[in-house]
PDB file of N, CA and C in Angstrom:
ATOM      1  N   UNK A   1      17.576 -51.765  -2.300  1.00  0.00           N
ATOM      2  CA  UNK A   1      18.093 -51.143  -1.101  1.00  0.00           C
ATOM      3  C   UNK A   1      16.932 -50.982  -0.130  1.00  0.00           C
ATOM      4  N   UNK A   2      16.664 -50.975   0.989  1.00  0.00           N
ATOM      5  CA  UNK A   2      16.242 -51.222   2.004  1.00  0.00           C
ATOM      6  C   UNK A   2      15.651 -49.819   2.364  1.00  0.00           C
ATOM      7  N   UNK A   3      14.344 -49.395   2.563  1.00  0.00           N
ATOM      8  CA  UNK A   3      13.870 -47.508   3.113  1.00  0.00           C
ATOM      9  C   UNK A   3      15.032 -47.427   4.382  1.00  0.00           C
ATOM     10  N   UNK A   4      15.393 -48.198   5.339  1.00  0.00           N
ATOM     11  CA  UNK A   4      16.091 -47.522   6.178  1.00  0.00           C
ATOM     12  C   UNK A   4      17.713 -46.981   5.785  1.00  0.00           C
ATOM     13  N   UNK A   5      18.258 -48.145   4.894  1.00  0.00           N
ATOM     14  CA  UNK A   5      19.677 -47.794   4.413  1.00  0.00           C
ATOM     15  C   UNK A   5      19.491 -46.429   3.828  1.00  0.00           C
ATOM     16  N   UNK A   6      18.630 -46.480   2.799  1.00  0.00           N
ATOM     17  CA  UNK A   6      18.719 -45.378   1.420  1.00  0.00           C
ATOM     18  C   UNK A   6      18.422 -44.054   2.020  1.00  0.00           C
ATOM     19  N   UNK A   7      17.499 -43.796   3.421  1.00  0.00           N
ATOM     20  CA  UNK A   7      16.985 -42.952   4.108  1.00  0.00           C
ATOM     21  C   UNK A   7      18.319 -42.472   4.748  1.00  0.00           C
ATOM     22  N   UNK A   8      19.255 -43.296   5.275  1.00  0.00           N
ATOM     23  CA  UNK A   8      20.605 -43.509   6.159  1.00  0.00           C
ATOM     24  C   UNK A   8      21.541 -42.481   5.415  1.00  0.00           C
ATOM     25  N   UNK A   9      21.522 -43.328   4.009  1.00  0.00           N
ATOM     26  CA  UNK A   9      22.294 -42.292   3.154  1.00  0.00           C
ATOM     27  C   UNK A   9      22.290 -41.491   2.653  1.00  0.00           C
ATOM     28  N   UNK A  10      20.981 -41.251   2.389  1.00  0.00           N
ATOM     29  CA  UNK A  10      20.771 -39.723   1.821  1.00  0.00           C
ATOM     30  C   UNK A  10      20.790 -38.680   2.611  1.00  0.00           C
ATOM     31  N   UNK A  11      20.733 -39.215   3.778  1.00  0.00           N
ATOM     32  CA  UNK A  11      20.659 -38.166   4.854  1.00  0.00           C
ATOM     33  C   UNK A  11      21.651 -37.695   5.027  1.00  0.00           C
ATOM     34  N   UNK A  12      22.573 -38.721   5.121  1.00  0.00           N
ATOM     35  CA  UNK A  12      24.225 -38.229   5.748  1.00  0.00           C
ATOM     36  C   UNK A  12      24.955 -37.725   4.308  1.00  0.00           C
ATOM     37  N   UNK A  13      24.313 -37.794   2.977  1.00  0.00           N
ATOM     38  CA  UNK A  13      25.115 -37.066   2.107  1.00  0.00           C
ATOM     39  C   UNK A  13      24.218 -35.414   1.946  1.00  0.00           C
ATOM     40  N   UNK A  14      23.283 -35.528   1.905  1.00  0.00           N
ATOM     41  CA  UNK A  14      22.400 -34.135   2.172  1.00  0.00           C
ATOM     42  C   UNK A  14      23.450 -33.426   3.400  1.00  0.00           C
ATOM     43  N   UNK A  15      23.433 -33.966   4.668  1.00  0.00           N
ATOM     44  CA  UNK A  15      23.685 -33.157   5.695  1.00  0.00           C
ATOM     45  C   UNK A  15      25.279 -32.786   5.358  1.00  0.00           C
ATOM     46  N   UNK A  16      26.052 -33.372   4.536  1.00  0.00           N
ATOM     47  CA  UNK A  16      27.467 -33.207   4.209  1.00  0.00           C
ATOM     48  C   UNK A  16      27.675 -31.472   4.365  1.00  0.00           C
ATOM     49  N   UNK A  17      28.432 -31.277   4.980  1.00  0.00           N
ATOM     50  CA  UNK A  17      29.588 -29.875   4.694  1.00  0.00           C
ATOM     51  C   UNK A  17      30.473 -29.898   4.031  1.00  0.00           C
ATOM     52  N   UNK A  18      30.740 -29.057   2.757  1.00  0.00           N
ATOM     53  CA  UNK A  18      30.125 -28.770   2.189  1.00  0.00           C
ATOM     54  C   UNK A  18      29.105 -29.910   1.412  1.00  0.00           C
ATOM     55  N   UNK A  19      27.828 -29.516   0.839  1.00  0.00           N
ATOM     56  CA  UNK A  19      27.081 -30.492  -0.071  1.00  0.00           C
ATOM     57  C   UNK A  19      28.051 -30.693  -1.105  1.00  0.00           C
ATOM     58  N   UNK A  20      28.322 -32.010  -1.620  1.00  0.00           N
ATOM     59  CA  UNK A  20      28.283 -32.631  -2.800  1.00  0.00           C
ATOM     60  C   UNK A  20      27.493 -32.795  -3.751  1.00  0.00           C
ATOM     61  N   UNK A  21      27.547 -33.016  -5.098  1.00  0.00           N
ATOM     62  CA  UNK A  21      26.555 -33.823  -5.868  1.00  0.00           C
ATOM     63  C   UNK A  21      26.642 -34.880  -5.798  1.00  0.00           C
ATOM     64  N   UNK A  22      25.539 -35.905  -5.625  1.00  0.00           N
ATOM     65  CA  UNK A  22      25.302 -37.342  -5.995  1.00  0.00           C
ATOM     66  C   UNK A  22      24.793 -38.057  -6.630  1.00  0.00           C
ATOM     67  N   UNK A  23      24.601 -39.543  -6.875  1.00  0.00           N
ATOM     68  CA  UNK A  23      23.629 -40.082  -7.959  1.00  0.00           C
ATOM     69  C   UNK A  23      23.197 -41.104  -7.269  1.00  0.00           C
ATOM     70  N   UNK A  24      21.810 -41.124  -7.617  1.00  0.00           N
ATOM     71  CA  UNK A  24      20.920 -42.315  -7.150  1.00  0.00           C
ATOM     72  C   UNK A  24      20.533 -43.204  -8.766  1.00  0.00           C
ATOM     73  N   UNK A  25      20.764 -44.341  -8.597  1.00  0.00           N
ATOM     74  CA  UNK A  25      20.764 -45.331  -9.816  1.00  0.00           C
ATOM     75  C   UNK A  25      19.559 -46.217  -9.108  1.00  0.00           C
ATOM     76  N   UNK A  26      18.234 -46.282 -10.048  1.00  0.00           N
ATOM     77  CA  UNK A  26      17.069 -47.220  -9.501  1.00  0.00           C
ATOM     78  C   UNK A  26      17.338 -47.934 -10.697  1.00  0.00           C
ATOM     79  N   UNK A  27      16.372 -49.484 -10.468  1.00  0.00           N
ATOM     80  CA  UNK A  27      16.503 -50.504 -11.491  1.00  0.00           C
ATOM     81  C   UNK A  27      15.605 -49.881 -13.083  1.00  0.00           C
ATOM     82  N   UNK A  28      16.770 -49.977 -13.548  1.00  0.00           N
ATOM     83  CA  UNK A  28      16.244 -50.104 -15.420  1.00  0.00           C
ATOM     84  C   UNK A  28      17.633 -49.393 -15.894  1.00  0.00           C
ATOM     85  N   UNK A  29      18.606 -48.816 -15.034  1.00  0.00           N
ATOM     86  CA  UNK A  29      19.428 -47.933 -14.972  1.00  0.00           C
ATOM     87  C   UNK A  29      19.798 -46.838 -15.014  1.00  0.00           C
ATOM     88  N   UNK A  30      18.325 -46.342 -14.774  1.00  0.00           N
ATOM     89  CA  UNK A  30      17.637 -44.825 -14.980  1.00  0.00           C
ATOM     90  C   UNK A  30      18.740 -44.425 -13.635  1.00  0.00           C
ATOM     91  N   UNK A  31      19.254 -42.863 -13.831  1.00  0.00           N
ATOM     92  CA  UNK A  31      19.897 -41.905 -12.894  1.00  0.00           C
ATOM     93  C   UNK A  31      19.449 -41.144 -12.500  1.00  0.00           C
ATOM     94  N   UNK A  32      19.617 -40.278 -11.308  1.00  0.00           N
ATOM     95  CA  UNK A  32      19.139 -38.855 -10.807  1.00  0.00           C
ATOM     96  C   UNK A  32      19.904 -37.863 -10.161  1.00  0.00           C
ATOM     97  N   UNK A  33      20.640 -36.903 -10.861  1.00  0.00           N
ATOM     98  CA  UNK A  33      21.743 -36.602  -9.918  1.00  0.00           C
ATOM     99  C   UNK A  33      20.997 -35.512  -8.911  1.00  0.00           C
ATOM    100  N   UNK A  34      21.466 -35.538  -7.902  1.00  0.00           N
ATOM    101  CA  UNK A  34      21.015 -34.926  -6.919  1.00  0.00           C
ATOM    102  C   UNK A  34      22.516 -33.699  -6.813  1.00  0.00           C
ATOM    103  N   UNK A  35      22.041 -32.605  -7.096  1.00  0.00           N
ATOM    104  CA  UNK A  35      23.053 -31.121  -7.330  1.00  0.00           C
ATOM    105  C   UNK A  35      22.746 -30.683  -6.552  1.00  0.00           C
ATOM    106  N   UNK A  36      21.555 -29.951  -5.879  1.00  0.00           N
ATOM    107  CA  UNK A  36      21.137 -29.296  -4.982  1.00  0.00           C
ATOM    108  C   UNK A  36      20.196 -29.836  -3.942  1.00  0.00           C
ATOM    109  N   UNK A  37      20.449 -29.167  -2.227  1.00  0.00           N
ATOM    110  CA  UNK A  37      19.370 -29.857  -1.743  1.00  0.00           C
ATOM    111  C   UNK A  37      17.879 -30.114  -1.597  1.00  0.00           C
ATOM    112  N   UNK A  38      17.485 -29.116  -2.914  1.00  0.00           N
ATOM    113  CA  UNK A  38      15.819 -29.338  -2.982  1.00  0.00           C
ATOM    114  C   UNK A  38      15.509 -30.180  -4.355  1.00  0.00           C
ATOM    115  N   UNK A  39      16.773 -30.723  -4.683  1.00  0.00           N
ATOM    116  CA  UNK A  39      16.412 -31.880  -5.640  1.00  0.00           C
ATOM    117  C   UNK A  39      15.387 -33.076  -5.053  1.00  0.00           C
ATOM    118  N   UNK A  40      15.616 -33.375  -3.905  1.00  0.00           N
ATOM    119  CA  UNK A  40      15.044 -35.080  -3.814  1.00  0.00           C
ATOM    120  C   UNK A  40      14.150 -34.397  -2.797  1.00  0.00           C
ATOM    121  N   UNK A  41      12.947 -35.320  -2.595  1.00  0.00           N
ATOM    122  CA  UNK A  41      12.539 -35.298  -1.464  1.00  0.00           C
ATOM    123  C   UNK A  41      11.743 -36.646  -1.319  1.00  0.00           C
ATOM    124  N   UNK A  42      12.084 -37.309   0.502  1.00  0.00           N
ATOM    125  CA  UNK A  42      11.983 -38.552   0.640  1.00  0.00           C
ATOM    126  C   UNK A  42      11.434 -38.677   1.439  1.00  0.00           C
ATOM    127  N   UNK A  43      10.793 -39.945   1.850  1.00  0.00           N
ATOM    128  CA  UNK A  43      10.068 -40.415   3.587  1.00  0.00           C
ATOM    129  C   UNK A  43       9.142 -41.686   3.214  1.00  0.00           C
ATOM    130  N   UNK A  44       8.819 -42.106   4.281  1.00  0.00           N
ATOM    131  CA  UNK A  44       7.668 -43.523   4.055  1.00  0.00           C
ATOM    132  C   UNK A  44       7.961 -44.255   2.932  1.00  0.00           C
ATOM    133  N   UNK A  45       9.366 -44.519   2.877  1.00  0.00           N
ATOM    134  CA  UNK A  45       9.557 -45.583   1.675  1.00  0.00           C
ATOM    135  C   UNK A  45       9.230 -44.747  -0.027  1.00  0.00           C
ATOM    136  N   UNK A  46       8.685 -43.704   0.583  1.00  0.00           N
ATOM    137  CA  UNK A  46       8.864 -43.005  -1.463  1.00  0.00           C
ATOM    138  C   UNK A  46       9.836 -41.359  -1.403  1.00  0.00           C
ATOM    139  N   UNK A  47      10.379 -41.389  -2.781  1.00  0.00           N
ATOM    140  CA  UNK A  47      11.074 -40.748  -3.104  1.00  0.00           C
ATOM    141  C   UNK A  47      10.621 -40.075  -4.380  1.00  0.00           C
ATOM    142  N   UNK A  48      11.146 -38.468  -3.716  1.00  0.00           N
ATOM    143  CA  UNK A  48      10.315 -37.698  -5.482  1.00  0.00           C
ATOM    144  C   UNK A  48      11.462 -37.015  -5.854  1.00  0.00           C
ATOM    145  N   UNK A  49      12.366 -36.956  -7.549  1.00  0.00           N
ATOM    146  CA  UNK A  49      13.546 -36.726  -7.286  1.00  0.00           C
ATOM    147  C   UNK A  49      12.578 -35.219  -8.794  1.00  0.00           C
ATOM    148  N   UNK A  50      13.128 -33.937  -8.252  1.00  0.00           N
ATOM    149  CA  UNK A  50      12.598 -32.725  -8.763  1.00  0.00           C
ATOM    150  C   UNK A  50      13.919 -32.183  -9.515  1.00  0.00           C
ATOM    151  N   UNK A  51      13.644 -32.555 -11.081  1.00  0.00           N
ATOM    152  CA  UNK A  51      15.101 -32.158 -12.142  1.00  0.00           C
ATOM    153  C   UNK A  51      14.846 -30.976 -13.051  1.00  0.00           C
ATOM    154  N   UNK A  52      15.532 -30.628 -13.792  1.00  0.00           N
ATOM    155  CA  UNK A  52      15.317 -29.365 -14.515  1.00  0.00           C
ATOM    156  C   UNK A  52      14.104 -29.505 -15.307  1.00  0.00           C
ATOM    157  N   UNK A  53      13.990 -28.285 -15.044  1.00  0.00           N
ATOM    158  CA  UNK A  53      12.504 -27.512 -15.518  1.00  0.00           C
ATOM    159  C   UNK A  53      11.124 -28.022 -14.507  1.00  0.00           C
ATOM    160  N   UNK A  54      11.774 -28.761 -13.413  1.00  0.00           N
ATOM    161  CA  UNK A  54      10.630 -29.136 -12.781  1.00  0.00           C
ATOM    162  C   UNK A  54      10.159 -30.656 -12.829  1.00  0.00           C
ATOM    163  N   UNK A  55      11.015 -31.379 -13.632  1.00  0.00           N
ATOM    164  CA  UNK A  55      10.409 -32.368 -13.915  1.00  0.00           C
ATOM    165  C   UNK A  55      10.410 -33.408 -12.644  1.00  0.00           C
ATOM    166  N   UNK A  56       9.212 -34.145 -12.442  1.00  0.00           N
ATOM    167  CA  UNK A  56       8.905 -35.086 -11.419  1.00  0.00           C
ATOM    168  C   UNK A  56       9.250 -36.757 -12.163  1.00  0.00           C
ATOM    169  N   UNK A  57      10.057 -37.096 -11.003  1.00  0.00           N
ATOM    170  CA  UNK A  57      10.550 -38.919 -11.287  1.00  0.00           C
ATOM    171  C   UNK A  57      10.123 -39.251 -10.001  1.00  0.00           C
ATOM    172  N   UNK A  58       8.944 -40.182  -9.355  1.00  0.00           N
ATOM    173  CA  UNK A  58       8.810 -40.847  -7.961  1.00  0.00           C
ATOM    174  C   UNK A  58       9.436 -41.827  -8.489  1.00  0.00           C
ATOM    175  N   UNK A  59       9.944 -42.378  -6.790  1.00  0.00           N
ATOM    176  CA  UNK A  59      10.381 -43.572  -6.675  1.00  0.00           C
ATOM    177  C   UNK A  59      10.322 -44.606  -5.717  1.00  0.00           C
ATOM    178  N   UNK A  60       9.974 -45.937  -5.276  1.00  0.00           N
ATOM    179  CA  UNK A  60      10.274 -46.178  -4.645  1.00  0.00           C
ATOM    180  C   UNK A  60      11.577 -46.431  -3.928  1.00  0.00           C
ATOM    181  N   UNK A  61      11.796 -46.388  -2.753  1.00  0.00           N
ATOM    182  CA  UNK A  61      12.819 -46.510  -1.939  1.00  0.00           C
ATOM    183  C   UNK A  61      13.526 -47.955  -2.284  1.00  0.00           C
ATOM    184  N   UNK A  62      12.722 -48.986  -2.602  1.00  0.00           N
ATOM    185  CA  UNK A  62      13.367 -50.397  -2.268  1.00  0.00           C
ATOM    186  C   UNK A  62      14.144 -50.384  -4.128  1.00  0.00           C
ATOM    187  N   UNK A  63      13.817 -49.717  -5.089  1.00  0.00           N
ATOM    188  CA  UNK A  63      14.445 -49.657  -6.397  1.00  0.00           C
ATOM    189  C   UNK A  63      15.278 -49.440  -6.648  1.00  0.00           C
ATOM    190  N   UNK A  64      15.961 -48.833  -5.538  1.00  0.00           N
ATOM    191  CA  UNK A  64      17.237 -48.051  -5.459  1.00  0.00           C
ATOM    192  C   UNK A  64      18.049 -48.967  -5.855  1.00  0.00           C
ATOM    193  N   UNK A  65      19.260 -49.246  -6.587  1.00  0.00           N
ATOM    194  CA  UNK A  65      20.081 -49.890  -7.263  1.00  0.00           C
ATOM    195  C   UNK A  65      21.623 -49.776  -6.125  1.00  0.00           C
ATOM    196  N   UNK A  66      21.971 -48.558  -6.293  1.00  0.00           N
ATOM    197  CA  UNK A  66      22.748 -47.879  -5.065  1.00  0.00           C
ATOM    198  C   UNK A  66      22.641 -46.200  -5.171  1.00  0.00           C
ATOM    199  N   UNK A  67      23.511 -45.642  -4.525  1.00  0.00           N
ATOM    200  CA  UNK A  67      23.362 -44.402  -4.414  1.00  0.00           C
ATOM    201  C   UNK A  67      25.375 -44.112  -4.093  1.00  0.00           C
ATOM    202  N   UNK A  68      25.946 -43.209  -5.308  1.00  0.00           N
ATOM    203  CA  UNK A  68      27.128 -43.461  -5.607  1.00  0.00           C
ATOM    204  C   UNK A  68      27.300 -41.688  -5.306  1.00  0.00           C
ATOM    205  N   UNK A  69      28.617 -41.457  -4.180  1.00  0.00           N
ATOM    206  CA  UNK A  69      29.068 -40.667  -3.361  1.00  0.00           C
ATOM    207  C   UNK A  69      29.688 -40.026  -4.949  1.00  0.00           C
ATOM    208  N   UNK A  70      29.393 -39.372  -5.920  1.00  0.00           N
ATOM    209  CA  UNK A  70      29.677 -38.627  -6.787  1.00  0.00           C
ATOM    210  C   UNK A  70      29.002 -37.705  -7.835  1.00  0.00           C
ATOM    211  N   UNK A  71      29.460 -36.730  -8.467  1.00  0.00           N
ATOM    212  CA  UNK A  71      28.357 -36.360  -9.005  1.00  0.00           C
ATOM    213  C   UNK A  71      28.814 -37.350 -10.282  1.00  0.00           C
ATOM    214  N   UNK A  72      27.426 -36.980 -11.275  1.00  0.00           N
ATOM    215  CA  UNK A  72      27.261 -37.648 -12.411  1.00  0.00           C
ATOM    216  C   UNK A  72      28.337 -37.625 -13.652  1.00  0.00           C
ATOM    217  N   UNK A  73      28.718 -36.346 -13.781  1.00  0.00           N
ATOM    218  CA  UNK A  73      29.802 -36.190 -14.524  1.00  0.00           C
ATOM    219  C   UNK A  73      31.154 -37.459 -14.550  1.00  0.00           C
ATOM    220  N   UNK A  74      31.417 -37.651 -13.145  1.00  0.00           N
ATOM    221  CA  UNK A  74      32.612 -38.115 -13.087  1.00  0.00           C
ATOM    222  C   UNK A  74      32.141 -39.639 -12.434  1.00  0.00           C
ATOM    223  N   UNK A  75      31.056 -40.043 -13.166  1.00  0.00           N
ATOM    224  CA  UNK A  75      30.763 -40.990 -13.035  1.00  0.00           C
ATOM    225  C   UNK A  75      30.812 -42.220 -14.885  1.00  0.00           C
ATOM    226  N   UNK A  76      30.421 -41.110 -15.298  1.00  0.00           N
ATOM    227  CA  UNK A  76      30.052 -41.229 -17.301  1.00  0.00           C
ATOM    228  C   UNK A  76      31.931 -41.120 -17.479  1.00  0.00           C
ATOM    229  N   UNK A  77      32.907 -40.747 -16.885  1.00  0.00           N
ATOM    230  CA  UNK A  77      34.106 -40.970 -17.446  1.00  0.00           C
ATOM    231  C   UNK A  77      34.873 -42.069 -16.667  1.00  0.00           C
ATOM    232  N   UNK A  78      33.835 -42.914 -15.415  1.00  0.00           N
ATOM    233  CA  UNK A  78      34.383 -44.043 -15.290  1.00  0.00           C
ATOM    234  C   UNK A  78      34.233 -45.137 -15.979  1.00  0.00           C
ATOM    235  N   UNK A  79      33.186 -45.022 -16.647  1.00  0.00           N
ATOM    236  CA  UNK A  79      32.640 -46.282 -17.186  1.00  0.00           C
ATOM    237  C   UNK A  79      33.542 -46.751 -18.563  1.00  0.00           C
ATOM    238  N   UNK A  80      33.920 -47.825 -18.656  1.00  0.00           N
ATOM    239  CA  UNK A  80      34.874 -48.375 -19.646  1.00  0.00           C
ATOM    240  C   UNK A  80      33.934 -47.615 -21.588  1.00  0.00           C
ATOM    241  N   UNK A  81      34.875 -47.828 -22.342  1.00  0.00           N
ATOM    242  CA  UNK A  81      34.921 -47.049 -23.700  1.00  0.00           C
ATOM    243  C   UNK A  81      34.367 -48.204 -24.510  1.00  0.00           C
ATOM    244  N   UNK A  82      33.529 -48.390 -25.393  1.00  0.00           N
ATOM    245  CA  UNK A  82      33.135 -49.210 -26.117  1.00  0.00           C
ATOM    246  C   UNK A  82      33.402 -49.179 -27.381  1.00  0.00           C
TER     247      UNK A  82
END
């Protein structure tokens, strides 16, 4: 994904009324749900996504896989049953 798209979208789901949760999927298929708005923080092409207990994941911007208008939960009960 492109720093200007991913910048595009995070913005306009951050600025949402009310906030949502969302998920950002970078390549390896690693997730990050974004619950609150001091989860992520982004600019100049890098991304630092801040998860429980503090934990730090950077990222680059261009790794981004997509970024899916849901939270995570109801994402793990779309995925087909194996």
């Amino acid at each position: 994904m492109t720093r200007d798209n991913f910048e595009d979208t995070v913005k306009t789901l951050i600025e949402a009324t009310p906030f949502r949760p969302f998920v950002i999927e970078i390549n390896g298929g690693e997730h990050f749900e974004i619950d609150h708005l001091g989860a992520l923080a982004y600019g100049e092409g890098a991304s630092v996504f801040i998860g429980p207990g503090g934990r730090l994941r950077i990222f680059d911007q261009e790794s981004v896989v997509q970024v899916i208008n849901a939270p995570a939960h109801a994402i793990r009960s779309r995925k087909p049953k194996k």
